[in-house]
PDB file of N, CA and C in Angstrom:
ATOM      1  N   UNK A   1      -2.870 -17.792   6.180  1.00  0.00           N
ATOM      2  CA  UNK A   1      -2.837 -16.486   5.537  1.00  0.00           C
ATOM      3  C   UNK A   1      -3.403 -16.619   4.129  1.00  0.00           C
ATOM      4  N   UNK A   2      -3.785 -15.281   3.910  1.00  0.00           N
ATOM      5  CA  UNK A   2      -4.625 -15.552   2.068  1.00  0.00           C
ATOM      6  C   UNK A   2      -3.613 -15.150   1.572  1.00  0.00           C
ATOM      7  N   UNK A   3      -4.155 -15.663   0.215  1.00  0.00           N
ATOM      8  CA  UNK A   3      -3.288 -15.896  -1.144  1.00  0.00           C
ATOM      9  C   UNK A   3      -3.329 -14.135  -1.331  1.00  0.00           C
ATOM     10  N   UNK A   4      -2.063 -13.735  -1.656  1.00  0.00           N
ATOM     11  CA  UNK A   4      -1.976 -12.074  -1.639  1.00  0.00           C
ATOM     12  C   UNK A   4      -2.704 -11.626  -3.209  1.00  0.00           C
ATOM     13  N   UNK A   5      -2.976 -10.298  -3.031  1.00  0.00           N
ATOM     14  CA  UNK A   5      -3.715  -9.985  -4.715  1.00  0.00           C
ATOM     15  C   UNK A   5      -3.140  -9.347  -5.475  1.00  0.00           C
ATOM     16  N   UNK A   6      -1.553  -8.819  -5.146  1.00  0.00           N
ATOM     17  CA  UNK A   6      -0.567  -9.147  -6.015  1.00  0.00           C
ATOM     18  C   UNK A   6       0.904  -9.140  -5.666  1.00  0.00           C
ATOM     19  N   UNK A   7       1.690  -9.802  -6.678  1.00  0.00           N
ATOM     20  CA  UNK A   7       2.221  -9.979  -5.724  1.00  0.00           C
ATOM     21  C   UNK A   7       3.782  -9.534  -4.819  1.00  0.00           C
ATOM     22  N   UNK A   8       3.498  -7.806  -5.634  1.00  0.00           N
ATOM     23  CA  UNK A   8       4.204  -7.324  -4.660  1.00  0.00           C
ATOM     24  C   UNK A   8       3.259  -6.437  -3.316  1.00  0.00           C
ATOM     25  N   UNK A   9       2.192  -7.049  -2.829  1.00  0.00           N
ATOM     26  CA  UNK A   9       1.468  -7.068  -1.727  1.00  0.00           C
ATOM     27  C   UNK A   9       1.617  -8.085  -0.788  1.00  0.00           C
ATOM     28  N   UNK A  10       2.339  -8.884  -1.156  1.00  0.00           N
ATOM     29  CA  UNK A  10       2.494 -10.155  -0.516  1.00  0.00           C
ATOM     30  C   UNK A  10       3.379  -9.572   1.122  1.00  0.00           C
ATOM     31  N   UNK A  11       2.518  -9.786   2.021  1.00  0.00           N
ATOM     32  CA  UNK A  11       2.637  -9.560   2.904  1.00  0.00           C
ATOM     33  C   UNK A  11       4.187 -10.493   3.803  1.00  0.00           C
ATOM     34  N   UNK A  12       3.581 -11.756   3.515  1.00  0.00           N
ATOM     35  CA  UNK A  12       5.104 -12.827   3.787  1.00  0.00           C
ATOM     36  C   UNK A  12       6.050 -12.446   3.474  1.00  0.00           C
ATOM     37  N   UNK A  13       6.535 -11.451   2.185  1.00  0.00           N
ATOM     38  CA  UNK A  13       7.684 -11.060   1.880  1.00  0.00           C
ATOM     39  C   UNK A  13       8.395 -10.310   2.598  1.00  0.00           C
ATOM     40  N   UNK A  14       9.949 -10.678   2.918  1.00  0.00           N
ATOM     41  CA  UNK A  14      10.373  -9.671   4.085  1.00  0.00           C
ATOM     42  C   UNK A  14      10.834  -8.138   3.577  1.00  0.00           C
ATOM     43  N   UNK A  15      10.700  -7.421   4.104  1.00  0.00           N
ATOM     44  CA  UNK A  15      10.956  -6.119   4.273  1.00  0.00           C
ATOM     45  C   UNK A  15      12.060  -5.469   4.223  1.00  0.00           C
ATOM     46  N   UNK A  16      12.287  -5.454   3.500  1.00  0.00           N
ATOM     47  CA  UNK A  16      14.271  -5.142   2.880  1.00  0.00           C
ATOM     48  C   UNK A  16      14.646  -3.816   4.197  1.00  0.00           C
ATOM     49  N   UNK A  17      15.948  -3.757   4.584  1.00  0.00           N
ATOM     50  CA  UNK A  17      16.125  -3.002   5.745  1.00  0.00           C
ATOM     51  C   UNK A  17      16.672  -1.763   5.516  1.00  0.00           C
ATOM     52  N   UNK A  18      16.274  -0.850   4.965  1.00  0.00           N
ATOM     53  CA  UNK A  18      16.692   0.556   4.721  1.00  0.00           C
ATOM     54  C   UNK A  18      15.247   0.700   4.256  1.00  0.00           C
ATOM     55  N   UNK A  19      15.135   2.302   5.038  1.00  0.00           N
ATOM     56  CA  UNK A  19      13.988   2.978   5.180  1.00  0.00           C
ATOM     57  C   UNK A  19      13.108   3.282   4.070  1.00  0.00           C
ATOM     58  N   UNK A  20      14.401   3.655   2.721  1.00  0.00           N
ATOM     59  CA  UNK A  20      14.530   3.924   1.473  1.00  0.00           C
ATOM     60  C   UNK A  20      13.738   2.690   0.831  1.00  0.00           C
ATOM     61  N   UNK A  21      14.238   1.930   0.920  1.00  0.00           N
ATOM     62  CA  UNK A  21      13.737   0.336   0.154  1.00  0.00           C
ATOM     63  C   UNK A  21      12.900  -0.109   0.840  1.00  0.00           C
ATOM     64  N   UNK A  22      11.814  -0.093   1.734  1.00  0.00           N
ATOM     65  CA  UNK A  22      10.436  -0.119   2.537  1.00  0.00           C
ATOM     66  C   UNK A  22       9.975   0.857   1.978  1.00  0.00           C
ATOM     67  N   UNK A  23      10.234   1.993   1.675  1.00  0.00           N
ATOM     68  CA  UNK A  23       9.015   3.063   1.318  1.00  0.00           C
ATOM     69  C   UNK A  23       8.670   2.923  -0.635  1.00  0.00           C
ATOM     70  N   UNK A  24      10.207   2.516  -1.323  1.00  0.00           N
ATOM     71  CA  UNK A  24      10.324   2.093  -2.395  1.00  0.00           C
ATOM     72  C   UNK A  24       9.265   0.095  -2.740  1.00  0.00           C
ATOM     73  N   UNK A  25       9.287  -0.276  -1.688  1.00  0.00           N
ATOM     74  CA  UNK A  25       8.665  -1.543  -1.651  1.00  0.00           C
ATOM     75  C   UNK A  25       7.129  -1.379  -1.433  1.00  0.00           C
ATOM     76  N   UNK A  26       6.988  -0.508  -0.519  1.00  0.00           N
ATOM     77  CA  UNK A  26       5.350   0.269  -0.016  1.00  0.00           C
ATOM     78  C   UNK A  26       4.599   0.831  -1.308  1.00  0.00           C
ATOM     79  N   UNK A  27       5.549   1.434  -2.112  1.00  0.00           N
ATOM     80  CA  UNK A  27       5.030   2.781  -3.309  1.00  0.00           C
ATOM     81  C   UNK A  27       4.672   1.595  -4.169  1.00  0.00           C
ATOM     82  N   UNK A  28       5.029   0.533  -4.452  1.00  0.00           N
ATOM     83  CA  UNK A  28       5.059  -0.841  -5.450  1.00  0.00           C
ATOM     84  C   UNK A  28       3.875  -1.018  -4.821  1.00  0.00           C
ATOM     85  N   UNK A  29       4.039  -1.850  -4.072  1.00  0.00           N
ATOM     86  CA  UNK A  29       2.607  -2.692  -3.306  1.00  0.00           C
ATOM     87  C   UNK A  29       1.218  -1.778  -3.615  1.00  0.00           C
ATOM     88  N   UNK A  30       1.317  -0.263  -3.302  1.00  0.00           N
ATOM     89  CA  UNK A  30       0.084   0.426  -3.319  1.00  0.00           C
ATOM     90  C   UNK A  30      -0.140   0.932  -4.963  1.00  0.00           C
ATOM     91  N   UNK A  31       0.323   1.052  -5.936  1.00  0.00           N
ATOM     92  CA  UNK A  31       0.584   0.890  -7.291  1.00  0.00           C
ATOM     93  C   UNK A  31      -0.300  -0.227  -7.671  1.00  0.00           C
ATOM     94  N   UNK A  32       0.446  -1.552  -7.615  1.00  0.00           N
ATOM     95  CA  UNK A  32      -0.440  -2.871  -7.881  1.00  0.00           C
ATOM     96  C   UNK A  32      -1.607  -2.722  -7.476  1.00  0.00           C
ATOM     97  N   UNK A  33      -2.025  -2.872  -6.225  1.00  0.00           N
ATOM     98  CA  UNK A  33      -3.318  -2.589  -5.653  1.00  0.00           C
ATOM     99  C   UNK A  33      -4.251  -1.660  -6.316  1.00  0.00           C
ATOM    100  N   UNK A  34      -3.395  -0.580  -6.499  1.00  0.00           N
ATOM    101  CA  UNK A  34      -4.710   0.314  -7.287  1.00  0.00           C
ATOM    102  C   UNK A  34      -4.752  -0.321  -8.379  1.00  0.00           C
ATOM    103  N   UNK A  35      -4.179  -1.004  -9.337  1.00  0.00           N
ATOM    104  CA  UNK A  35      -4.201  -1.414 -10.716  1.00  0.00           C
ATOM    105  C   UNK A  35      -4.978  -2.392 -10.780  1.00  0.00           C
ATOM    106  N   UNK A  36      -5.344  -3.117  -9.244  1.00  0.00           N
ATOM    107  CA  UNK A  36      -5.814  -4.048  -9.037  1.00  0.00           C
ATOM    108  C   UNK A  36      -7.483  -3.444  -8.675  1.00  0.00           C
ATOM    109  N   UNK A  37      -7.678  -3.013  -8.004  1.00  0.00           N
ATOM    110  CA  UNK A  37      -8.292  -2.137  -7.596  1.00  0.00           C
ATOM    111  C   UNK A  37      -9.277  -1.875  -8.878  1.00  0.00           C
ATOM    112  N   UNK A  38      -8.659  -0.836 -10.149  1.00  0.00           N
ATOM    113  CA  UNK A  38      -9.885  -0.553 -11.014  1.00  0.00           C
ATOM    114  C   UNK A  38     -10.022  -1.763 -11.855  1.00  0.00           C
ATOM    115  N   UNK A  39      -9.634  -2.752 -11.992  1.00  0.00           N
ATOM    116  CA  UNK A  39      -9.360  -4.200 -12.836  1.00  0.00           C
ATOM    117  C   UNK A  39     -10.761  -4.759 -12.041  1.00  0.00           C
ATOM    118  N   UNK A  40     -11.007  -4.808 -10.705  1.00  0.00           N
ATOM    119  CA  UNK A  40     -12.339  -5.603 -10.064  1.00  0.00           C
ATOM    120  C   UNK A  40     -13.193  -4.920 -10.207  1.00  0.00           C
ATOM    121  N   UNK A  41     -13.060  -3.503 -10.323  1.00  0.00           N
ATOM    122  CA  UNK A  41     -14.366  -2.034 -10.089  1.00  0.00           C
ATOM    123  C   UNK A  41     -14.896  -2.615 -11.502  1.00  0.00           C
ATOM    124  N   UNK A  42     -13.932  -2.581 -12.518  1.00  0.00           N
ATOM    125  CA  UNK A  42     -14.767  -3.152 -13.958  1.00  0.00           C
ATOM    126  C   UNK A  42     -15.242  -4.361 -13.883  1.00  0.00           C
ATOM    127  N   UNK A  43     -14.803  -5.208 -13.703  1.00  0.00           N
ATOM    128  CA  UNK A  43     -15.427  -6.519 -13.532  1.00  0.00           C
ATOM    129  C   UNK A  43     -16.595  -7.101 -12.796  1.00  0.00           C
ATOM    130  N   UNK A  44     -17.008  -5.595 -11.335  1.00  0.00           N
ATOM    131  CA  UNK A  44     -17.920  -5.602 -10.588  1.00  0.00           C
ATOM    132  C   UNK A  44     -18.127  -6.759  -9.246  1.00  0.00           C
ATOM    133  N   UNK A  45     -16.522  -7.236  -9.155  1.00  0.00           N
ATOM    134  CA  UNK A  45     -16.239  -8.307  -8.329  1.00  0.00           C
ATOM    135  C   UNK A  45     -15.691  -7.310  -6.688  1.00  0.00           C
ATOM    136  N   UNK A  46     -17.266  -7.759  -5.875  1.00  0.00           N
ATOM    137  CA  UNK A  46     -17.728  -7.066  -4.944  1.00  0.00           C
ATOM    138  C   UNK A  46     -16.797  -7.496  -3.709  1.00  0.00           C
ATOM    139  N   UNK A  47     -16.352  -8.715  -3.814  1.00  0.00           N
ATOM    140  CA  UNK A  47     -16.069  -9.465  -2.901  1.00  0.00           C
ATOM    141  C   UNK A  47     -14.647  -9.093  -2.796  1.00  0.00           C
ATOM    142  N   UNK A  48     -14.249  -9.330  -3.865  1.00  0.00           N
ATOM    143  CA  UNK A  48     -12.630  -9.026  -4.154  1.00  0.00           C
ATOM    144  C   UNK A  48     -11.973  -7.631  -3.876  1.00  0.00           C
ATOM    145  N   UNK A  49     -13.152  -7.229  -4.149  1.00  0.00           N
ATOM    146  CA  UNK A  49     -12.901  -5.362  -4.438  1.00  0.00           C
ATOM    147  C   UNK A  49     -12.802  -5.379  -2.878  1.00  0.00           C
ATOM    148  N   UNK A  50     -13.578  -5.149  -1.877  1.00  0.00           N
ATOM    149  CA  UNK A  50     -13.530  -5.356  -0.722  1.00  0.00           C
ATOM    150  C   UNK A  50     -12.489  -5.790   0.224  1.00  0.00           C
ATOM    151  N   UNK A  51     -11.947  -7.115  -0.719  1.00  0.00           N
ATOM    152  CA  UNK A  51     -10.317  -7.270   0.589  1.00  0.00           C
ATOM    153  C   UNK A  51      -9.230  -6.361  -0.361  1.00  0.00           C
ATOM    154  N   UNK A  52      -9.216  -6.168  -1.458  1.00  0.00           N
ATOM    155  CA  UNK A  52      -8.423  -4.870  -2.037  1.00  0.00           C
ATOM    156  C   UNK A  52      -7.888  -3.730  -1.761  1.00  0.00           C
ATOM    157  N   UNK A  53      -9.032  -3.250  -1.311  1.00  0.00           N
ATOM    158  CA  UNK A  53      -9.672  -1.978  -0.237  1.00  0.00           C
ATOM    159  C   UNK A  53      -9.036  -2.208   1.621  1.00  0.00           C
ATOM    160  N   UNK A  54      -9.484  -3.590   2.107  1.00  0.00           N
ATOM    161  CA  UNK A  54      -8.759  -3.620   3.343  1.00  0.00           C
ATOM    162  C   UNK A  54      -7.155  -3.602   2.927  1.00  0.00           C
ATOM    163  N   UNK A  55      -6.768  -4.386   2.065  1.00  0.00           N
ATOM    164  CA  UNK A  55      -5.434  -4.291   1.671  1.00  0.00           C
ATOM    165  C   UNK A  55      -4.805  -2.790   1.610  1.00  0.00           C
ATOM    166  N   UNK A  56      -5.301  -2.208   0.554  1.00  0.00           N
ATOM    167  CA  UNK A  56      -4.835  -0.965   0.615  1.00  0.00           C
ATOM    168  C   UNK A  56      -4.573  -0.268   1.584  1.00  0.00           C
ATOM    169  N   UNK A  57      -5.516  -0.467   2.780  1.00  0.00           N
ATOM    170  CA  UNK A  57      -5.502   0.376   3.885  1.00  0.00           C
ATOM    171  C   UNK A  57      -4.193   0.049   5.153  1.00  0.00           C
ATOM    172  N   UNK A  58      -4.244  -1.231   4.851  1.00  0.00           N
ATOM    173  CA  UNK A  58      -2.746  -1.791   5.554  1.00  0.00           C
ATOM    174  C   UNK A  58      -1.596  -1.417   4.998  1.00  0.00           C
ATOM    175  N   UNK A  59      -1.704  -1.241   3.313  1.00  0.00           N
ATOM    176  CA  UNK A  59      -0.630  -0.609   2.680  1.00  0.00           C
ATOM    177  C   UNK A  59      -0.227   0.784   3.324  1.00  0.00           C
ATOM    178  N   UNK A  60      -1.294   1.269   2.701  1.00  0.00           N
ATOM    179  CA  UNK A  60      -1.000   3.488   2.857  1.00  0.00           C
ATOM    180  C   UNK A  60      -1.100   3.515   4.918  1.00  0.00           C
ATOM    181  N   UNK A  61      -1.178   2.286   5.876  1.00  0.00           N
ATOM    182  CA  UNK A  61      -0.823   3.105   7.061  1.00  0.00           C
ATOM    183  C   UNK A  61       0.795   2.526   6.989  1.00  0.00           C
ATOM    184  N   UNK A  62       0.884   1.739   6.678  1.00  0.00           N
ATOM    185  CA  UNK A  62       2.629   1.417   6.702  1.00  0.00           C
ATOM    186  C   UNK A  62       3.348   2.812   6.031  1.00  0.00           C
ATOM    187  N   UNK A  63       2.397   2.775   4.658  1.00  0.00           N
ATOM    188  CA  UNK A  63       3.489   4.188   4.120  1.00  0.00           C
ATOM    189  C   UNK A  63       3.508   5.180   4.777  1.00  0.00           C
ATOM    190  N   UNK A  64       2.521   5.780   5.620  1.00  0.00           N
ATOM    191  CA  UNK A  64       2.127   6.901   6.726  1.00  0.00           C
ATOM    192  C   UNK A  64       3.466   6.634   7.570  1.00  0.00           C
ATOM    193  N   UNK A  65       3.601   5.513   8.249  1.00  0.00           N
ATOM    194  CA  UNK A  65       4.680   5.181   9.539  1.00  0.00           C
ATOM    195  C   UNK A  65       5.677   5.537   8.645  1.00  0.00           C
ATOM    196  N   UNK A  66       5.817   5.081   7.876  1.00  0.00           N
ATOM    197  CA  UNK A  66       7.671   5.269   7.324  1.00  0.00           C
ATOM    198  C   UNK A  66       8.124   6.761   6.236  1.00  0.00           C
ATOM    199  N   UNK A  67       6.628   7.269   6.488  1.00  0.00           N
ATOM    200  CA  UNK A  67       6.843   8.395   5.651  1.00  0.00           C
ATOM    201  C   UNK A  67       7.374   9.229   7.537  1.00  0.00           C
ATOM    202  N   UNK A  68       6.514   9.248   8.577  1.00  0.00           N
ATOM    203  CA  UNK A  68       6.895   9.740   9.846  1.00  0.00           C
ATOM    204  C   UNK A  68       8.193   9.655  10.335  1.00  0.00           C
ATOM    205  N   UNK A  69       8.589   8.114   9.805  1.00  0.00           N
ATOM    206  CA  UNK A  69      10.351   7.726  10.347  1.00  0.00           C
ATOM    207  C   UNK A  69      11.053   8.591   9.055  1.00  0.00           C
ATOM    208  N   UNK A  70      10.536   8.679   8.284  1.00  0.00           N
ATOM    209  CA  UNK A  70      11.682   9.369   7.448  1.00  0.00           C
ATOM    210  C   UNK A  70      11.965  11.329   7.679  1.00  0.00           C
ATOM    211  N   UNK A  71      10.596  11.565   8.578  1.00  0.00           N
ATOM    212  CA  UNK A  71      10.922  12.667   8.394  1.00  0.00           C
ATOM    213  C   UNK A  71      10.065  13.656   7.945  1.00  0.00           C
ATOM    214  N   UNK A  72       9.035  12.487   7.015  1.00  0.00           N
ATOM    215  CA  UNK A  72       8.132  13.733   6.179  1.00  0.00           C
ATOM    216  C   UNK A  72       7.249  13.643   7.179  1.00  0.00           C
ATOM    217  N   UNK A  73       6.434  14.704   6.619  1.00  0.00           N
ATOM    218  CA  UNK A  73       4.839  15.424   7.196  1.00  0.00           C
ATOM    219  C   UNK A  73       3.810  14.231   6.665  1.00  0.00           C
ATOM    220  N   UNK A  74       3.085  13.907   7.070  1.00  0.00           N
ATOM    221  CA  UNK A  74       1.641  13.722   6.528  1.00  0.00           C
ATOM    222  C   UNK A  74       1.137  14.342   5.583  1.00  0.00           C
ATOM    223  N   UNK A  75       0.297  13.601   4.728  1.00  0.00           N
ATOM    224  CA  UNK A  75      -0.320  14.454   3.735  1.00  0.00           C
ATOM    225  C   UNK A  75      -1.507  15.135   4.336  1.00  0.00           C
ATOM    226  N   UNK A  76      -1.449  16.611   4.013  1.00  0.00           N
ATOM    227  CA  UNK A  76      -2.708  17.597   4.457  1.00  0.00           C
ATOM    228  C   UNK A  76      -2.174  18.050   5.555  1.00  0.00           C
ATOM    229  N   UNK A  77      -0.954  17.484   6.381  1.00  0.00           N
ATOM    230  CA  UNK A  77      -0.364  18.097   7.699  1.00  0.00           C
ATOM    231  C   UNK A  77       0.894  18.825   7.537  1.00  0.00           C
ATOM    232  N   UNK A  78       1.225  19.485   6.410  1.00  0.00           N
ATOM    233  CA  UNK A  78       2.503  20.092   6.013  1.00  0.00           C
ATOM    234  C   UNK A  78       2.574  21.373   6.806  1.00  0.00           C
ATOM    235  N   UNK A  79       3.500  22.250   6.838  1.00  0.00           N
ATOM    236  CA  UNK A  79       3.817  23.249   7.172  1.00  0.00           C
ATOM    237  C   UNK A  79       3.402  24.700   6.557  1.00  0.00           C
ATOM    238  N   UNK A  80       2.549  25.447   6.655  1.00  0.00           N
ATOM    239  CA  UNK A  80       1.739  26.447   5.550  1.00  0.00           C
ATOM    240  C   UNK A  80       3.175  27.180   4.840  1.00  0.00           C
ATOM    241  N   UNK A  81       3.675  27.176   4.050  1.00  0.00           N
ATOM    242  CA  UNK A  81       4.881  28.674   3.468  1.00  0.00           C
ATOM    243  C   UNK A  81       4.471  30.003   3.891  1.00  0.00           C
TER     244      UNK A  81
END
């Protein structure tokens, strides 16, 4: 496994068991990442930026699943008022 890019992305880390504290652990992970994220966009590190980006995307579908187990809507799939 790769060295994570930060490191509350660290994938090895286990997953605390309330729904609450996975989505609170998810909101962290995708935070870093973006911070991480415009830190390579400046630096112009193509390579890095790139598994950042796959990262992220493993992040925000986990938050999707546990935003579904909790109940909420999808973003853009809400209910019109």
């Amino acid at each position: 496994m790769r060295t994570p890019l930060t490191s509350a992305s660290d994938r090895n880390r286990a997953m605390p068991l309330s729904i609450d504290e996975r989505r609170d652990r998810i909101g962290t992970a995708l935070a870093t990442l973006d911070r991480e994220q415009r830190r390579l966009e400046l630096l112009g590190l193509e390579t890095p930026l790139a598994r950042c980006h796959e990262e992220r995307r493993y992040w925000s579908f986990l938050r999707a699943i546990h935003n579904v187990a909790a109940g909420e809507p999808e973003a853009g799939h809400g209910v019109a008022a």
